[in-house]
Protein backbone atom coordinates (compact mmCIF):
# COMPACT_ATOMS: atom_id res chain seq x y z
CA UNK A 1 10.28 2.27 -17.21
CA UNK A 2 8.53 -0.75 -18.25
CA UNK A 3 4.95 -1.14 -17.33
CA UNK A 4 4.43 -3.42 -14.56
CA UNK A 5 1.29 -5.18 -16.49
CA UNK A 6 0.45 -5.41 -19.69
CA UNK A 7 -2.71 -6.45 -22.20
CA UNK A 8 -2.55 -6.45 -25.88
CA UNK A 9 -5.90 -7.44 -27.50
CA UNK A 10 -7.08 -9.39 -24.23
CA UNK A 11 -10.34 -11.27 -24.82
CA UNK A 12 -12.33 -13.81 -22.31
CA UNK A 13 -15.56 -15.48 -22.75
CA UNK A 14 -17.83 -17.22 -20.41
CA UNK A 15 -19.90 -19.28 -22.84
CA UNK A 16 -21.62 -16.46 -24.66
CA UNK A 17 -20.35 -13.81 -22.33
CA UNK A 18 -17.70 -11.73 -23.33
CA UNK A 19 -16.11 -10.34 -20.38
CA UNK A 20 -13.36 -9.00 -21.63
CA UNK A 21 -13.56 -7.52 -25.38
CA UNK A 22 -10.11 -7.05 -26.77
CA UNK A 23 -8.41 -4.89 -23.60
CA UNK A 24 -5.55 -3.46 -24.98
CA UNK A 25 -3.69 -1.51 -21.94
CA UNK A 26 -0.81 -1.28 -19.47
CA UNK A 27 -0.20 -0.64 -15.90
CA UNK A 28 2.61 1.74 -14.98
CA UNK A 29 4.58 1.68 -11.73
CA UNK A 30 3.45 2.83 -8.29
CA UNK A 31 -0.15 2.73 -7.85
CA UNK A 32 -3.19 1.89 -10.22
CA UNK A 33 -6.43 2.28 -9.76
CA UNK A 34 -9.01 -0.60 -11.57
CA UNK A 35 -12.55 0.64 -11.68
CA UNK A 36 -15.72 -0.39 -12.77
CA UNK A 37 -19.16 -1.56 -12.37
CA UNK A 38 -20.41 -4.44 -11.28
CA UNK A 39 -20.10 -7.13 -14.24
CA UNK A 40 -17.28 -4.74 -15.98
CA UNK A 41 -14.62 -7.50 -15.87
CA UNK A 42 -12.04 -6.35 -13.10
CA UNK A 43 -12.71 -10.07 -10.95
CA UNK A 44 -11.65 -11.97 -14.53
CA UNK A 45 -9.19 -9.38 -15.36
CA UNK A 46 -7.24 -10.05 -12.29
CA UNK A 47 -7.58 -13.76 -12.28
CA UNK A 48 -5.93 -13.51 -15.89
CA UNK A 49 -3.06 -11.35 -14.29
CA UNK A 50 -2.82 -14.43 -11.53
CA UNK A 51 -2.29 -16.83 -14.27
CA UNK A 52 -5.61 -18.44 -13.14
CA UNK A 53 -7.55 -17.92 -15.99
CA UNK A 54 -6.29 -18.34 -19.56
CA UNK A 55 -7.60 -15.73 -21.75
CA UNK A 56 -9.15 -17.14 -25.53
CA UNK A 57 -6.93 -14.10 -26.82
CA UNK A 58 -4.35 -11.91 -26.77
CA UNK A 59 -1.23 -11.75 -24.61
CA UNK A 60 -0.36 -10.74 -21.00
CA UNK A 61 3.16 -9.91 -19.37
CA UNK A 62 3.27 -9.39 -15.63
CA UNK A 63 6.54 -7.65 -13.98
CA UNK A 64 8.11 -8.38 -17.78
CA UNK A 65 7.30 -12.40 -17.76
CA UNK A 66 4.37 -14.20 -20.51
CA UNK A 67 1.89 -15.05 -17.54
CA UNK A 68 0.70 -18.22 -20.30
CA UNK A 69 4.36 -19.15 -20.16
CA UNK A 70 5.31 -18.67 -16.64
CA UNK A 71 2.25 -18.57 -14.19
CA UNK A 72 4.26 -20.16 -11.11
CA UNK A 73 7.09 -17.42 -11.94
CA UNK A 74 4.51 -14.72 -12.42
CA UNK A 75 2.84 -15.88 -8.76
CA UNK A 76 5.82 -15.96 -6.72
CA UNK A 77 6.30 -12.35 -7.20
CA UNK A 78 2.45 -11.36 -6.95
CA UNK A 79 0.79 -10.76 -3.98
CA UNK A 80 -2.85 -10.97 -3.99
CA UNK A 81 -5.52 -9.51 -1.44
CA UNK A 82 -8.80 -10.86 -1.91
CA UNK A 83 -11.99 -9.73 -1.78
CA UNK A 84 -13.81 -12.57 0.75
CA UNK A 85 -12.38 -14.21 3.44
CA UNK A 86 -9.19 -16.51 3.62
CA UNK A 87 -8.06 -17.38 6.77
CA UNK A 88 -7.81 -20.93 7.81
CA UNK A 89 -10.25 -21.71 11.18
CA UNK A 90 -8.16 -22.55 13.73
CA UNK A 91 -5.25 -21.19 13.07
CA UNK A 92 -3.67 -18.30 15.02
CA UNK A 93 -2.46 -15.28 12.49
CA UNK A 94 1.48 -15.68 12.82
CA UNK A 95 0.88 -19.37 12.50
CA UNK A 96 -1.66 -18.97 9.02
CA UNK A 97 0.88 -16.16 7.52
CA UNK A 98 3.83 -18.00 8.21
CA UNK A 99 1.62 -20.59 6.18
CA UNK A 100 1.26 -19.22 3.19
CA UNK A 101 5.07 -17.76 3.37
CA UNK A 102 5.93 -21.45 3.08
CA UNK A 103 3.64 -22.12 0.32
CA UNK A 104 5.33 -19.02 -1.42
CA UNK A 105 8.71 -20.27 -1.32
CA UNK A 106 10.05 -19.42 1.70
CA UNK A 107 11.65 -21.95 4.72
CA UNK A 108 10.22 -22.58 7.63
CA UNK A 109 12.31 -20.38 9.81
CA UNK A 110 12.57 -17.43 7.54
CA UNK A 111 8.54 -17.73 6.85
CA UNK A 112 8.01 -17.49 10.27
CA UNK A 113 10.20 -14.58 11.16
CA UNK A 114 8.87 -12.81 7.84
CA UNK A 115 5.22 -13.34 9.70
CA UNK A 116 5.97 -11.57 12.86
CA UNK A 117 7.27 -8.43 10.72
CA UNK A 118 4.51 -8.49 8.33
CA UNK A 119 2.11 -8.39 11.26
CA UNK A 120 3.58 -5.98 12.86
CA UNK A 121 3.76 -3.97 10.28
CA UNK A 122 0.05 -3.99 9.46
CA UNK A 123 -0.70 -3.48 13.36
CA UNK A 124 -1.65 -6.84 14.29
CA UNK A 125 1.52 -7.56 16.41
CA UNK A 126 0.02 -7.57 19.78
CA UNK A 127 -3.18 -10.00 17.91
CA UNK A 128 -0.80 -12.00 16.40
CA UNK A 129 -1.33 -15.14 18.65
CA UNK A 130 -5.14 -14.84 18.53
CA UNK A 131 -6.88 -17.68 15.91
CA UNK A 132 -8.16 -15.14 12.88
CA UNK A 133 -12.03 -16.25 13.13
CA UNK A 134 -11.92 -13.92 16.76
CA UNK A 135 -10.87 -11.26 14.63
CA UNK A 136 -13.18 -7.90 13.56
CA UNK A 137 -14.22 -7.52 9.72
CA UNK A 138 -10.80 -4.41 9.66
CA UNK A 139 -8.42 -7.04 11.21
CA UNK A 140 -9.48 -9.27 8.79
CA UNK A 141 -8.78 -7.02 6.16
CA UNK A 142 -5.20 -6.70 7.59
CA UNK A 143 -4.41 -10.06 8.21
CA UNK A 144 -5.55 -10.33 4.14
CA UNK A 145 -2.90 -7.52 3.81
CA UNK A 146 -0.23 -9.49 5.63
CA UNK A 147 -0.68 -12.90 3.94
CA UNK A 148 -0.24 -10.64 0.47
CA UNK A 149 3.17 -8.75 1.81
CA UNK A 150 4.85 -11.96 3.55
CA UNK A 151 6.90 -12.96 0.46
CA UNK A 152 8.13 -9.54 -0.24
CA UNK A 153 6.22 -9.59 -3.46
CA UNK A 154 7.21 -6.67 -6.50
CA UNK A 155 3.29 -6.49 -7.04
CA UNK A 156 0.52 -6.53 -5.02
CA UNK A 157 -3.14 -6.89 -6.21
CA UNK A 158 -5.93 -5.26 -3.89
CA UNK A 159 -9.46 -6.23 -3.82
CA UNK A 160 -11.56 -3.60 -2.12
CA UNK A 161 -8.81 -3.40 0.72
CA UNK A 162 -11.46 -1.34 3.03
CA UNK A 163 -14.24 -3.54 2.85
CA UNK A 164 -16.23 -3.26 5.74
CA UNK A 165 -13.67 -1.09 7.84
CA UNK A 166 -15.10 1.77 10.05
CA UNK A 167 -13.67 5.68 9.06
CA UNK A 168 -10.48 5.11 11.59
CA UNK A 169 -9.83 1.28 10.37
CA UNK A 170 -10.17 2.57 6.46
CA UNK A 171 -8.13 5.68 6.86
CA UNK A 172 -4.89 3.15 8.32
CA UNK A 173 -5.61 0.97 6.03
CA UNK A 174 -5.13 3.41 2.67
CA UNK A 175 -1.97 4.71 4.85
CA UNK A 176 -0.47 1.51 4.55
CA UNK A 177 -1.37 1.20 1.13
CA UNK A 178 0.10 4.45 0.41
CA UNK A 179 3.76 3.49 2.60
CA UNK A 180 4.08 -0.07 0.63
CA UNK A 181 4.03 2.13 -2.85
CA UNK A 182 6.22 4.92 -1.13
CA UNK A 183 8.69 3.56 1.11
CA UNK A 184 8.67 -0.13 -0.18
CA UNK A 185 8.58 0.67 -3.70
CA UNK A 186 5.83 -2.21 -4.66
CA UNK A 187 3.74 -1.77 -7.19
CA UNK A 188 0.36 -1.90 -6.31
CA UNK A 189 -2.89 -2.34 -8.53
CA UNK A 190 -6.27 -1.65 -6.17
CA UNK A 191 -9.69 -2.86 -7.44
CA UNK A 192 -12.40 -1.09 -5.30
CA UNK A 193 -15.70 0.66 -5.91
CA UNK A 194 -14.69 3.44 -3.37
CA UNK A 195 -13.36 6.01 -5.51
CA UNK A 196 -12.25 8.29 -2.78
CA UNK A 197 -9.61 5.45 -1.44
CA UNK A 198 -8.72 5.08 -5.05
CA UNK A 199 -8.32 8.51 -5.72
CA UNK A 200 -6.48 9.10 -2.76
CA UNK A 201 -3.94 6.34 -3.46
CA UNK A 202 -3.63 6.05 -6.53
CA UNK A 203 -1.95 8.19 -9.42
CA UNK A 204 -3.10 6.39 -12.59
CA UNK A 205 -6.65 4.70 -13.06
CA UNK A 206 -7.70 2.08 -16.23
CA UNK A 207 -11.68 1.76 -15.82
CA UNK A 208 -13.72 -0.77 -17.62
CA UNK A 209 -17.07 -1.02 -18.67
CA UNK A 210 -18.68 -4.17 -19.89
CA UNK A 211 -15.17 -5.95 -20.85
CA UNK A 212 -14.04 -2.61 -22.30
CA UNK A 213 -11.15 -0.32 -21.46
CA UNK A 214 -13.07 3.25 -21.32
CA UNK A 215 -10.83 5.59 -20.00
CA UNK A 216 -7.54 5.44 -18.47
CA UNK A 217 -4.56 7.46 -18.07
CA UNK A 218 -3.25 9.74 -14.79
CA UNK A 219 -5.87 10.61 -12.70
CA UNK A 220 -4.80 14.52 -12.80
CA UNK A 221 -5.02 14.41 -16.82
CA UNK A 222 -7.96 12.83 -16.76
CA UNK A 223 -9.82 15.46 -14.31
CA UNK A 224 -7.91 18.45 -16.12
CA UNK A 225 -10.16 18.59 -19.28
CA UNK A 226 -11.24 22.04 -20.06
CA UNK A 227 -14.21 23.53 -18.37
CA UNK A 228 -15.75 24.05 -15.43
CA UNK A 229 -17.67 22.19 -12.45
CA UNK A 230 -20.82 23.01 -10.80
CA UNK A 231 -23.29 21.83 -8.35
CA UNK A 232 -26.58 22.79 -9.48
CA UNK A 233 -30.10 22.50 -8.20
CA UNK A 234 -33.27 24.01 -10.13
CA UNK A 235 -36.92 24.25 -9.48
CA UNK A 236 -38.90 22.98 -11.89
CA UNK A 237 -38.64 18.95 -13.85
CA UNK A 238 -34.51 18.43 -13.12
CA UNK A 239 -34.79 15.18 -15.64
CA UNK A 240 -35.87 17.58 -18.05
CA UNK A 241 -33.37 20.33 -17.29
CA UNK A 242 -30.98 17.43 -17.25
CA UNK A 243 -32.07 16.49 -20.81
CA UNK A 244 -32.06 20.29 -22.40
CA UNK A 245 -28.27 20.33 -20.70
CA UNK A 246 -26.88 16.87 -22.53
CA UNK A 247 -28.92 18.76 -25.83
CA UNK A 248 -26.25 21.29 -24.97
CA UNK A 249 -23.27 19.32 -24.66
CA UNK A 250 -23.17 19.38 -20.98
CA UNK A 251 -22.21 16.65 -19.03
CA UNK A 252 -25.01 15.97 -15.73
CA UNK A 253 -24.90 13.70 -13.41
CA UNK A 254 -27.67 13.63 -10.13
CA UNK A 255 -27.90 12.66 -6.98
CA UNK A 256 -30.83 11.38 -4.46
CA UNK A 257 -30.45 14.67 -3.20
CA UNK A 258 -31.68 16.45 -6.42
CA UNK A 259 -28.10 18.47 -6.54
CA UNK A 260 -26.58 17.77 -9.70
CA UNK A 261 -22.85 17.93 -10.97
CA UNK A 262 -22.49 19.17 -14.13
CA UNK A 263 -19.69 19.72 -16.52
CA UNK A 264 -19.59 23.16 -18.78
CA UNK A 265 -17.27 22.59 -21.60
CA UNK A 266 -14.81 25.16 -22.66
CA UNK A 267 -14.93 28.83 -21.54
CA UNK A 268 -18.36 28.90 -20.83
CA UNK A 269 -19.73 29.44 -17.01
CA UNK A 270 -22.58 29.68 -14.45
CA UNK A 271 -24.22 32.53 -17.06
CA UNK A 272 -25.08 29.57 -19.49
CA UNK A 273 -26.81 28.03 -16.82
CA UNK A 274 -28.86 30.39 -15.74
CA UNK A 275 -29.98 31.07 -19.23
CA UNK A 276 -31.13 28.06 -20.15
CA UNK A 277 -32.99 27.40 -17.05
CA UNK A 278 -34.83 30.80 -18.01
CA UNK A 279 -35.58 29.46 -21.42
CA UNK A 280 -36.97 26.68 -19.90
CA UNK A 281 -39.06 28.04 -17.62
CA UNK A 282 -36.76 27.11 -14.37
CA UNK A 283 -35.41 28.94 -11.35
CA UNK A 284 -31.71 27.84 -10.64
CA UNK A 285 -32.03 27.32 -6.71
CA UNK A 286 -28.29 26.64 -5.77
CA UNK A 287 -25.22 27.09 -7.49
CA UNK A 288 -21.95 26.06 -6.42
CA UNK A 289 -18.55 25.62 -7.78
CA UNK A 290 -17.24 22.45 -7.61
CA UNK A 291 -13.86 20.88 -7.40
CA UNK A 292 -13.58 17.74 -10.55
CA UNK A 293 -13.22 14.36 -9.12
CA UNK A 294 -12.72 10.92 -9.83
CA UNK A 295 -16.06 10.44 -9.36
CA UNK A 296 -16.79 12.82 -12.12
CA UNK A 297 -14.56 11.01 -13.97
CA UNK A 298 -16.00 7.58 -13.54
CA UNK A 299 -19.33 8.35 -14.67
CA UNK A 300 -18.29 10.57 -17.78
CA UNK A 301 -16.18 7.45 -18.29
CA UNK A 302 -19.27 4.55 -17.96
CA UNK A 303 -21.92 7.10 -19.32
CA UNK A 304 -23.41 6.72 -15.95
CA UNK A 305 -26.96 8.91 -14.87
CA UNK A 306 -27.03 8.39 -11.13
């Protein structure tokens, strides 16, 4: 299958700022993960895929179209979730989605029965009549959801889709995320610095890091390189024993907690750890096995020391 998005030697500037260094990548079906830090260039990168933003280089193709060519084409099968607010004061939800069905395309009386579904579907039906500024931060989010889905788009784009949603509100929310890729068969790209709703959405991640592409690929592949996982605490100067590990090729990454994660390359184990915490003059005090995540990922990705 094609990929649903596509960058070949993408560059944007914002005066001297290059936030996007000649991205080269593609998006495959189903659902994507975008990650980053902040200032990493996932806001411009999906303005570009909106057609909002011309890049100074390099080519884009959305759902197979030139998005410099066809922007309006590109938009009209795009939905887009974002980040802040959009609801129009004063309106009630049905009336505001049914709003921006029409400015998608659709007629009045189809927009309006599309709203009702669409609100339904993301469990505001029995709110639907309520003006959105008496909603709660999660119904927000939904009615942000809804707006997005009305037009029956072949791609949605998701910015942080959980922001500010209690456990309960966050846990519907990624279900719904995960039933538009499944049952509806939209592809689905979510930007979010909650790796756990990522990684528990989405198959395939591309992370950047100050306008780069640093890693991307399946999630699975990218957590399946050789070696092993531990949590490990020590007695003694950890930013030291962090130092003699990375000396050894080990990946470490802390915590405020003191417990670090570290990654032991190859066949190598626990032993190697304990022996080089000897050699230092350090008592391993816990010791754990540890399952790789996309958190792990993500910070062997940005070279991050958290």
């Amino acid at each position: 299958m094609n990929p649903v998005v596509s960058l070949d030697r993408v560059s944007v500037s914002y005066g001297r700022h290059h936030a996007l260094r000649d991205v080269t990548t593609e998006f495959p079906a189903g659902a994507v993960g975008l990650l980053g830090p902040n200032g990493a260039g996932k806001s411009t990168l999906i303005k570009i895929l909106l057609g909002l933003l011309p890049p100074a280089a390099g080519r884009v193709r959305v759902l197979d179209q030139d998005v410099a060519q066809a922007p309006l084409a590109v938009r009209a099968r795009v939905g887009y979730m974002p980040e802040n607010e959009s609801h129009i004061p004063g309106m009630n939800a049905v009336t505001f989605v049914a709003y921006c069905a029409e400015l998608a395309g659709l007629p009045r009386a189809s927009a309006m029965q599309r709203a009702h579904e669409v609100l339904f579907y993301v469990g505001l039906g029995e709110a639907r009549y309520r003006n959105v500024e008496t909603y709660s931060t999660g119904m927000k989010q939904r009615i942000k959801l809804a707006q997005a889905l009305v037009h029956d788009p072949d791609l949605l784009l998701l910015d942080e889709p959980t922001n500010g949603m209690d456990p309960g509100g966050r846990d519907e929310m990624l279900t719904l995320v995960r039933d538009i890729v499944a049952r509806r068969g939209i592809a689905v790209i979510v930007s979010s610095h909650l790796l756990p709703d990522v990684e528990s959405t989405c198959g395939h991640v591309v992370v950047l890091d100050r306008g780069a592409v640093v890693a991307q690929g399946p999630i699975a592949a990218l957590k399946g390189k050789s070696g092993r996982v531990f949590e490990l605490r020590v007695k003694g100067d950890e930013h030291r024993f962090a130092e003699v590990l990375r000396e050894r090729g080990i990946e470490c990454h802390g915590d405020e907690d003191e417990v670090m994660r570290v990654f032991v390359p190859g066949d190598h184990g626990s032993q190697l750890l304990f022996q080089l915490a000897a050699q230092h003059g350090m008592q391993v005090r816990h010791l754990r096995p540890s399952t790789p995540t996309l958190e792990d990922v993500f910070a062997r990705a940005v070279g991050e020391d958290v």
